[in-house]
PDB file of N, CA and C in Angstrom:
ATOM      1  N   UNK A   1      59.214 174.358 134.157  1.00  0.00           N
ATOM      2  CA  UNK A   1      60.442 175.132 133.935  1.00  0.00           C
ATOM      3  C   UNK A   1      61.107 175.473 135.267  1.00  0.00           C
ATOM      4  N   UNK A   2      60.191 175.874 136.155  1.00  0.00           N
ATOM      5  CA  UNK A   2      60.703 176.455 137.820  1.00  0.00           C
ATOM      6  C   UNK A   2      61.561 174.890 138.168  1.00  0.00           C
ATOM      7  N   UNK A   3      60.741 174.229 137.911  1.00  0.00           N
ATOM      8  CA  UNK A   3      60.963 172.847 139.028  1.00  0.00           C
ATOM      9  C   UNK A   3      62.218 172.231 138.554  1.00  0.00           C
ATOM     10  N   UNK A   4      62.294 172.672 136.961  1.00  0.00           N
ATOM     11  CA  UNK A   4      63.838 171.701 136.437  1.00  0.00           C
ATOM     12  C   UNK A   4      64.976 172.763 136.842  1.00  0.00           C
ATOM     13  N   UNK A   5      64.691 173.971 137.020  1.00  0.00           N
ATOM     14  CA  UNK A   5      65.754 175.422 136.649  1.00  0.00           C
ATOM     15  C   UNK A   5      66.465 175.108 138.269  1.00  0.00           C
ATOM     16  N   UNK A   6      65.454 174.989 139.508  1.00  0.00           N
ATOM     17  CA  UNK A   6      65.951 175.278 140.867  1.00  0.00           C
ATOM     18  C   UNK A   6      66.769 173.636 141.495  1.00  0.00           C
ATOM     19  N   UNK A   7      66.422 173.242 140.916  1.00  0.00           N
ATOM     20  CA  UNK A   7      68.054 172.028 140.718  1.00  0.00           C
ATOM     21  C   UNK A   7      69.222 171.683 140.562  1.00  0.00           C
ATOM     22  N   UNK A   8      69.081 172.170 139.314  1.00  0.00           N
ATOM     23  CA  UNK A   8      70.247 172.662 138.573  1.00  0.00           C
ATOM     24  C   UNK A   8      70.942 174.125 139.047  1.00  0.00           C
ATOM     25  N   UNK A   9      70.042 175.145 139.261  1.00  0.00           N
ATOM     26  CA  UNK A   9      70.811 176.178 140.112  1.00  0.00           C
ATOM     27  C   UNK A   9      71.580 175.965 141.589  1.00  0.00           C
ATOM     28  N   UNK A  10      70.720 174.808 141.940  1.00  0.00           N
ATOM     29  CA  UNK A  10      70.890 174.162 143.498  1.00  0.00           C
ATOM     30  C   UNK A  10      72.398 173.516 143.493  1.00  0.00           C
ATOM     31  N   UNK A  11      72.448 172.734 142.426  1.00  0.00           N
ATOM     32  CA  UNK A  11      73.713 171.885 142.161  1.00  0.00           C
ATOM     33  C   UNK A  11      74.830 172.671 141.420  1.00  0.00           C
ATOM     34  N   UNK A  12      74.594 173.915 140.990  1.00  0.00           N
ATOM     35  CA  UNK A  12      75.454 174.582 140.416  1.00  0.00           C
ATOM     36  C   UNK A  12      76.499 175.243 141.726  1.00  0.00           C
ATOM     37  N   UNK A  13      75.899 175.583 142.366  1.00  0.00           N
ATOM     38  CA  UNK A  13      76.684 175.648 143.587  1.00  0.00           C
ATOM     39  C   UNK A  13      78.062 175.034 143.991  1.00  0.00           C
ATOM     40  N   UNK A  14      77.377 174.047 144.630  1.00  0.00           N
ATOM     41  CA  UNK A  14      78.957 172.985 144.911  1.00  0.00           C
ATOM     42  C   UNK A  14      79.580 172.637 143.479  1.00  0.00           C
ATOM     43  N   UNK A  15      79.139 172.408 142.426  1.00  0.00           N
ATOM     44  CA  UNK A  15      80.024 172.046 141.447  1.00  0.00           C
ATOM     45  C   UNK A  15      80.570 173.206 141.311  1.00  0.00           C
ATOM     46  N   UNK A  16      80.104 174.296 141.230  1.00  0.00           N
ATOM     47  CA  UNK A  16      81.105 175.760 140.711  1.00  0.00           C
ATOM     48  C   UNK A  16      82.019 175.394 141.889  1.00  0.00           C
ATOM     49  N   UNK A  17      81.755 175.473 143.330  1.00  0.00           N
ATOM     50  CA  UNK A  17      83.107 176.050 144.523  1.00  0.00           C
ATOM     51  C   UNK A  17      84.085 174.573 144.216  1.00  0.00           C
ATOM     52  N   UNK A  18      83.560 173.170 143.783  1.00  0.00           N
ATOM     53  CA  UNK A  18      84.252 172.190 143.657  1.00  0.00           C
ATOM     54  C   UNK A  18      85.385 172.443 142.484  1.00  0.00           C
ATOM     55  N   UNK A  19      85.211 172.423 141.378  1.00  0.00           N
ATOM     56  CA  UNK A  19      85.873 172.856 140.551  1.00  0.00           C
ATOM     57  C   UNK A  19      86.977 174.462 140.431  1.00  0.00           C
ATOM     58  N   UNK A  20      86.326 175.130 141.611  1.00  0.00           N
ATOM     59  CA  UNK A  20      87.250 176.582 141.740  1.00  0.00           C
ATOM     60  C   UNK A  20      88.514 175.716 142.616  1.00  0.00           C
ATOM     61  N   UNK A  21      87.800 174.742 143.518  1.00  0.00           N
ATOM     62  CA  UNK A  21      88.925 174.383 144.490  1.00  0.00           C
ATOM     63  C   UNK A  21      90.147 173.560 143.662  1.00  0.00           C
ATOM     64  N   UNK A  22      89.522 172.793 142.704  1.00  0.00           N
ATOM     65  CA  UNK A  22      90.220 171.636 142.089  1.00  0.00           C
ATOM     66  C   UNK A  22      91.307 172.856 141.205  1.00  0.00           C
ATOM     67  N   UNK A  23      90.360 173.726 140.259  1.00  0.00           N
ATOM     68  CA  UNK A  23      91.675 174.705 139.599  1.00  0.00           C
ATOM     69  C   UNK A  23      92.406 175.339 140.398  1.00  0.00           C
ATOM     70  N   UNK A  24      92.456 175.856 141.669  1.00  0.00           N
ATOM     71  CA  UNK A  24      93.446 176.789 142.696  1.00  0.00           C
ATOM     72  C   UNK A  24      94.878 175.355 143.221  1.00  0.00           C
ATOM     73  N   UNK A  25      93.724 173.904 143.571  1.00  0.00           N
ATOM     74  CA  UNK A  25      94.850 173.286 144.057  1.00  0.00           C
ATOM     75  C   UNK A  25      95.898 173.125 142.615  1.00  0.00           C
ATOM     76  N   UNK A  26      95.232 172.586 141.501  1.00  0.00           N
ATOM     77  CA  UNK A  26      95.956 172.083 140.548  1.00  0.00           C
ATOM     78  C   UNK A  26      96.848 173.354 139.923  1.00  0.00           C
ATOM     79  N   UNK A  27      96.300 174.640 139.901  1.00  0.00           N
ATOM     80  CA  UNK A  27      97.619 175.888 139.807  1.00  0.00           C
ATOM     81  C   UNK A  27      98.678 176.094 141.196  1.00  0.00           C
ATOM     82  N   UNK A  28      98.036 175.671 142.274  1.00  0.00           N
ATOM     83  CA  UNK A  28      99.518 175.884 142.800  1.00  0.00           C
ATOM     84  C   UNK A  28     100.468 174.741 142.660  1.00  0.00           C
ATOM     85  N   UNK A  29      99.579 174.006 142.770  1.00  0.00           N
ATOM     86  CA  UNK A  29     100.607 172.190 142.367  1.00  0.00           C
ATOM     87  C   UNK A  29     101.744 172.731 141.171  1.00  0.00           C
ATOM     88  N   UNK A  30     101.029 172.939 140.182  1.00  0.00           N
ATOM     89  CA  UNK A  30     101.929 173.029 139.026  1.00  0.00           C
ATOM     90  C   UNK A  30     102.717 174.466 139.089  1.00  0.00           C
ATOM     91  N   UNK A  31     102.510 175.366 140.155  1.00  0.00           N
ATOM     92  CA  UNK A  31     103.652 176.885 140.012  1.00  0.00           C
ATOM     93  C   UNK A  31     104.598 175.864 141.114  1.00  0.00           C
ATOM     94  N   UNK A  32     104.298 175.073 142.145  1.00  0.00           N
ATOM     95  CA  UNK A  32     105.291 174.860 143.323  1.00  0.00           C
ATOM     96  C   UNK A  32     106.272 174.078 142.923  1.00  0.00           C
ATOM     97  N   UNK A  33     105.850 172.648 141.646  1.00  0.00           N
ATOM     98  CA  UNK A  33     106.496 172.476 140.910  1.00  0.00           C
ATOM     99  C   UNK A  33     107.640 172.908 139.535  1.00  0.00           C
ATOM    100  N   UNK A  34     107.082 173.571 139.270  1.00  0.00           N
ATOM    101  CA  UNK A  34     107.866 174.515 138.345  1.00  0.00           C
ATOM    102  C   UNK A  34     108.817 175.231 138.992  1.00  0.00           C
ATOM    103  N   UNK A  35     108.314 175.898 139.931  1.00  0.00           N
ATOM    104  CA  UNK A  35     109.469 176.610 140.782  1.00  0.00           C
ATOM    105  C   UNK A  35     110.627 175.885 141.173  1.00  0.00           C
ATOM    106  N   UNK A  36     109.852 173.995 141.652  1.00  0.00           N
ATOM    107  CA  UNK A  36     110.686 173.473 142.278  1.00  0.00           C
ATOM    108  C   UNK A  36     111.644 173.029 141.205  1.00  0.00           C
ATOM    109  N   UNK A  37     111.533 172.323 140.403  1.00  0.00           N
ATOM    110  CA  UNK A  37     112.145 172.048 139.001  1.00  0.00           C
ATOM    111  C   UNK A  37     113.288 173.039 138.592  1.00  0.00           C
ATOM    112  N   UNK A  38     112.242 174.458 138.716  1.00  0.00           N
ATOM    113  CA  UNK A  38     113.612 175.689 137.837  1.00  0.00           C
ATOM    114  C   UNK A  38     114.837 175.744 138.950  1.00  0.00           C
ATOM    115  N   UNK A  39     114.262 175.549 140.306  1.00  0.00           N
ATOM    116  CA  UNK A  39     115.758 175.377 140.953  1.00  0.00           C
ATOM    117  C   UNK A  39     116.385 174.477 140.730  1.00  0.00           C
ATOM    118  N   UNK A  40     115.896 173.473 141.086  1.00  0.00           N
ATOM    119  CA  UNK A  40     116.880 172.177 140.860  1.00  0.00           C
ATOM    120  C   UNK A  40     117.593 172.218 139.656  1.00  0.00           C
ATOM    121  N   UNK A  41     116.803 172.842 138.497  1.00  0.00           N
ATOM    122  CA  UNK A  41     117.725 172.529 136.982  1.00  0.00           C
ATOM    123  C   UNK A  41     118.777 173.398 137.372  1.00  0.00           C
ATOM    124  N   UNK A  42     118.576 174.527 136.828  1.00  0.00           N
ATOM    125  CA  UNK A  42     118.832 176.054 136.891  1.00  0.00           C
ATOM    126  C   UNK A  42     118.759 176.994 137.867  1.00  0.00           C
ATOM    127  N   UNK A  43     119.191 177.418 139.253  1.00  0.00           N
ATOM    128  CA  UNK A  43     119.517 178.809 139.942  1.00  0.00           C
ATOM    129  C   UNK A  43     118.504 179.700 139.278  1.00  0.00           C
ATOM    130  N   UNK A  44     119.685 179.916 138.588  1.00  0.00           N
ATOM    131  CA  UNK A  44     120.083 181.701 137.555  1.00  0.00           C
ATOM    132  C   UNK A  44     118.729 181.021 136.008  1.00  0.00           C
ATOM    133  N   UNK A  45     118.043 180.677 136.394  1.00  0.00           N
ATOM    134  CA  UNK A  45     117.210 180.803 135.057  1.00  0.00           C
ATOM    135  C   UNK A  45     116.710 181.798 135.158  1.00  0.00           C
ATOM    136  N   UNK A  46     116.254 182.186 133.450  1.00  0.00           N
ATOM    137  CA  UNK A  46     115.683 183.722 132.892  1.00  0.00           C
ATOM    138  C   UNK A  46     114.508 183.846 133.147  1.00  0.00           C
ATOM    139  N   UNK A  47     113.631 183.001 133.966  1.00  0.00           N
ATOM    140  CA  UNK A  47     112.151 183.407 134.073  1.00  0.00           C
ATOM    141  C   UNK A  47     112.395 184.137 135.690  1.00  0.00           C
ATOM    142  N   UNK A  48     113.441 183.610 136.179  1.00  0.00           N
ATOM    143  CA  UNK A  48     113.375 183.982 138.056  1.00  0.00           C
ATOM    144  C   UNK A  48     113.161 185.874 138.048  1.00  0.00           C
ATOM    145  N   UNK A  49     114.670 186.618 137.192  1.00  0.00           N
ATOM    146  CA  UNK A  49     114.054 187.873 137.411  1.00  0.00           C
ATOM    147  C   UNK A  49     112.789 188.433 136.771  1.00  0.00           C
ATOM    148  N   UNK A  50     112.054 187.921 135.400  1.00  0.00           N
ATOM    149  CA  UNK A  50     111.347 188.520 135.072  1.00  0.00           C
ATOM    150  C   UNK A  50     109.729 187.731 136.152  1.00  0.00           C
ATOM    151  N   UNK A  51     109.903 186.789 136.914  1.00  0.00           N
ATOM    152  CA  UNK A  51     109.335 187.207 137.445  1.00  0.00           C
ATOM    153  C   UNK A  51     108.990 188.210 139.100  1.00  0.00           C
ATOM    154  N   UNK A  52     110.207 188.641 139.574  1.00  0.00           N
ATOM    155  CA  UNK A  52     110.999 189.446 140.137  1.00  0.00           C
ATOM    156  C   UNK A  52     110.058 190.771 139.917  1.00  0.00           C
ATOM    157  N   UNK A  53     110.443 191.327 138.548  1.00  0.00           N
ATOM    158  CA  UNK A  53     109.947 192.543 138.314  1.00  0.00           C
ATOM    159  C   UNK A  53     108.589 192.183 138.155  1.00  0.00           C
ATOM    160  N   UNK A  54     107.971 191.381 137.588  1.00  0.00           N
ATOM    161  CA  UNK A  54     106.518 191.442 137.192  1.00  0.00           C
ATOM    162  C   UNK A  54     105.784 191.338 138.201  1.00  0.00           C
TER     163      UNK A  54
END
């Protein structure tokens, strides 16, 4: 049980910080885009002030 558990805890490691990195790049990818998009479409779109206040 020790010998299979400290492996898998071993490798849980880099796969957890790998995957934190992959979701942080792939959320800013997709806010820098969006942002970039709502300008280009739309200025004055309705998400800009509410996110303003929020």
């Amino acid at each position: 049980m020790i010998s299979l558990s400290l492996p898998a805890f071993m490798m849980g490691g880099p796969v957890r910080i790998g995957l934190g990195i992959l979701l942080i790049a792939v959320g800013i990818r997709s806010l820098v885009k969006h942002h970039l998009n709502g300008w280009k479409v739309d200025p004055t779109a309705s998400h800009a002030p509410q996110l303003r206040e929020g």
